[in-house]
Protein backbone atom coordinates (compact mmCIF):
# COMPACT_ATOMS: atom_id res chain seq x y z
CA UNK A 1 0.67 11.81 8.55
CA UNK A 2 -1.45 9.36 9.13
CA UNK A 3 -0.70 5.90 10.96
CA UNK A 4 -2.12 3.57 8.58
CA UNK A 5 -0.14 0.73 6.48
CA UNK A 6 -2.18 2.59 3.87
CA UNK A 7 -0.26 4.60 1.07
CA UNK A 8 -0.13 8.28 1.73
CA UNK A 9 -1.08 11.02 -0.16
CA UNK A 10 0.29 13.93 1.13
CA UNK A 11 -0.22 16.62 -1.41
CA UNK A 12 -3.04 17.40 -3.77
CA UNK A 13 0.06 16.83 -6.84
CA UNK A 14 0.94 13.46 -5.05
CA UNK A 15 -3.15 12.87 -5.15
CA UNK A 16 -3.30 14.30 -9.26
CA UNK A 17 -0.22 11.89 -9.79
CA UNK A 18 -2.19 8.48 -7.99
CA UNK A 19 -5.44 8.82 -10.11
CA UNK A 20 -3.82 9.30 -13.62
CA UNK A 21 -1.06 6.47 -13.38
CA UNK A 22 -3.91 4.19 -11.40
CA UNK A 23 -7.31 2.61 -13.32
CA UNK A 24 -8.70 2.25 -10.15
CA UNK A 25 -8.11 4.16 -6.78
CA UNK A 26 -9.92 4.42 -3.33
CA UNK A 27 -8.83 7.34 -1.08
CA UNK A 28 -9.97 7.98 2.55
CA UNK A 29 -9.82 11.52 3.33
CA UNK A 30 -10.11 11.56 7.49
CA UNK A 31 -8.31 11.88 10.74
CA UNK A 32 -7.00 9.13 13.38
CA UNK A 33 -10.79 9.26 14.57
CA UNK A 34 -13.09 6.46 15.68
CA UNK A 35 -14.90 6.61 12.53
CA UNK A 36 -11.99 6.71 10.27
CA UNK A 37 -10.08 3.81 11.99
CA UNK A 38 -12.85 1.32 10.90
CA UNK A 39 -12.45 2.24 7.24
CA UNK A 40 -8.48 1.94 7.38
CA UNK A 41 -8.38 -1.27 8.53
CA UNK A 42 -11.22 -2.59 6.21
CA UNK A 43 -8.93 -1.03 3.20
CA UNK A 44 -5.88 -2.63 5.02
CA UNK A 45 -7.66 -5.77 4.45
CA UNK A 46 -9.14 -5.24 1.19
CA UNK A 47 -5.72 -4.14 -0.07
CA UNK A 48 -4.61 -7.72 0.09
CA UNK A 49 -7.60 -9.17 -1.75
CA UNK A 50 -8.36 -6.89 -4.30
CA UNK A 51 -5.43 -6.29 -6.70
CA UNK A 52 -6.81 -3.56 -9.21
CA UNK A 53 -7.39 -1.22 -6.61
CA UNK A 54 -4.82 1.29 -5.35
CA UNK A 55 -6.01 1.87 -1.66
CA UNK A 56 -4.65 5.13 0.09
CA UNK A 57 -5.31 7.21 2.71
CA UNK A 58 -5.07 11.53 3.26
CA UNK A 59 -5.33 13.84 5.94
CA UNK A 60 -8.18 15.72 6.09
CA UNK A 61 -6.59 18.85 7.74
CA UNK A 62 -4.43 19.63 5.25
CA UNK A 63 -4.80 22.35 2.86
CA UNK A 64 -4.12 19.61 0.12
CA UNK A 65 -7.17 17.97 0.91
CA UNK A 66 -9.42 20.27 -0.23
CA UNK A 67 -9.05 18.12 -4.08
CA UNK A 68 -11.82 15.65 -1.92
CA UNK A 69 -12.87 18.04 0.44
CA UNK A 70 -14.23 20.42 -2.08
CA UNK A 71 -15.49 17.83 -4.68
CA UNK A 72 -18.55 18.56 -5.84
CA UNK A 73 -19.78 14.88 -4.76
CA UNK A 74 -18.90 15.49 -1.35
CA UNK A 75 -20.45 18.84 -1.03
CA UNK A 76 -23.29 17.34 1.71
CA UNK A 77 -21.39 15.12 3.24
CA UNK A 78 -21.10 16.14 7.27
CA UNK A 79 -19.42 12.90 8.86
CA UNK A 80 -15.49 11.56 8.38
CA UNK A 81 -14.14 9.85 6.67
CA UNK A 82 -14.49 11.15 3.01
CA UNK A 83 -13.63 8.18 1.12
CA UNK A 84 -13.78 8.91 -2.83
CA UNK A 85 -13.31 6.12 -5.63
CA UNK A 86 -11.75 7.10 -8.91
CA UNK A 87 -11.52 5.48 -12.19
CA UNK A 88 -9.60 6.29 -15.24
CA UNK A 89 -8.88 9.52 -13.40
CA UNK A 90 -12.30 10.15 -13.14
CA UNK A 91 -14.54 10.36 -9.60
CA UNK A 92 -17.13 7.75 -9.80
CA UNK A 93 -18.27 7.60 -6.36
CA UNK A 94 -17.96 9.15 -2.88
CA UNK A 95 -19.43 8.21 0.78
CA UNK A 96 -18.80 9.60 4.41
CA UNK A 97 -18.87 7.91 7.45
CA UNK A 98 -17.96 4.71 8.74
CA UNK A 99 -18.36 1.56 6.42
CA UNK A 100 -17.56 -1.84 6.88
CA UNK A 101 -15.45 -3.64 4.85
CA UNK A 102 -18.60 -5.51 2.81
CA UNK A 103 -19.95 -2.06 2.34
CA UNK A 104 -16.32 -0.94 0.59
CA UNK A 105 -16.44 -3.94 -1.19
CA UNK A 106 -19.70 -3.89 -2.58
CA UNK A 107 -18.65 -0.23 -4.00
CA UNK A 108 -15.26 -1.52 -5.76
CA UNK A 109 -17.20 -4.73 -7.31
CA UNK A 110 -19.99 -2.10 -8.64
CA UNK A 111 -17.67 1.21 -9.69
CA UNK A 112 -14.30 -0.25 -10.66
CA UNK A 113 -13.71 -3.75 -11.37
């Protein structure tokens, strides 16, 4: 598991279960890695301004993961973290790599609320 204050998802049923009860979710698929940490903490933060947003996090060694691993929007990517955004169940955007938290920001404001 992760050590984030982030919500977990731990299987790809627990991940299913997030974006259909959730308008809007962002999910960082990565490790305990210097550029995951960034984007935890930026969510950590974000989580306490931005209210229509379920942030969570997932490990991206476990077999699970392959829901975001294996998304056809993340096919390319070849730096962690995977960080997906869903909405209404749907995938509406996806990045890799480090991001600050006015990068993250910028995506909720322009693909979910």
């Amino acid at each position: 598991m992760l050590h984030t204050n982030l919500k977990h998802v731990l299987s790809a049923d627990d991940h299913k279960k997030l974006i259909e009860e959730n308008e809007n979710v962002m999910i960082c698929c990565g490790r305990m890695g210097p550029m995951c940490i960034p984007v935890y903490a930026a969510m950590s933060e974000l989580e306490n301004e931005v209210d229509q947003v379920v942030f969570a996090d997932m490990e991206f060694d476990i077999p699970d993961a392959a829901v975001i691993r294996d998304a056809p929007e993340c096919s390319n990517f070849m730096g962690l973290p995977f960080t997906v955004y869903y909405k209404n169940g749907e995938l509406v955007h996806a990045t890799s790599s480090i991001q600050n938290k006015d990068q993250i920001k910028s995506i909720i404001e322009e693909k979910l609320v």
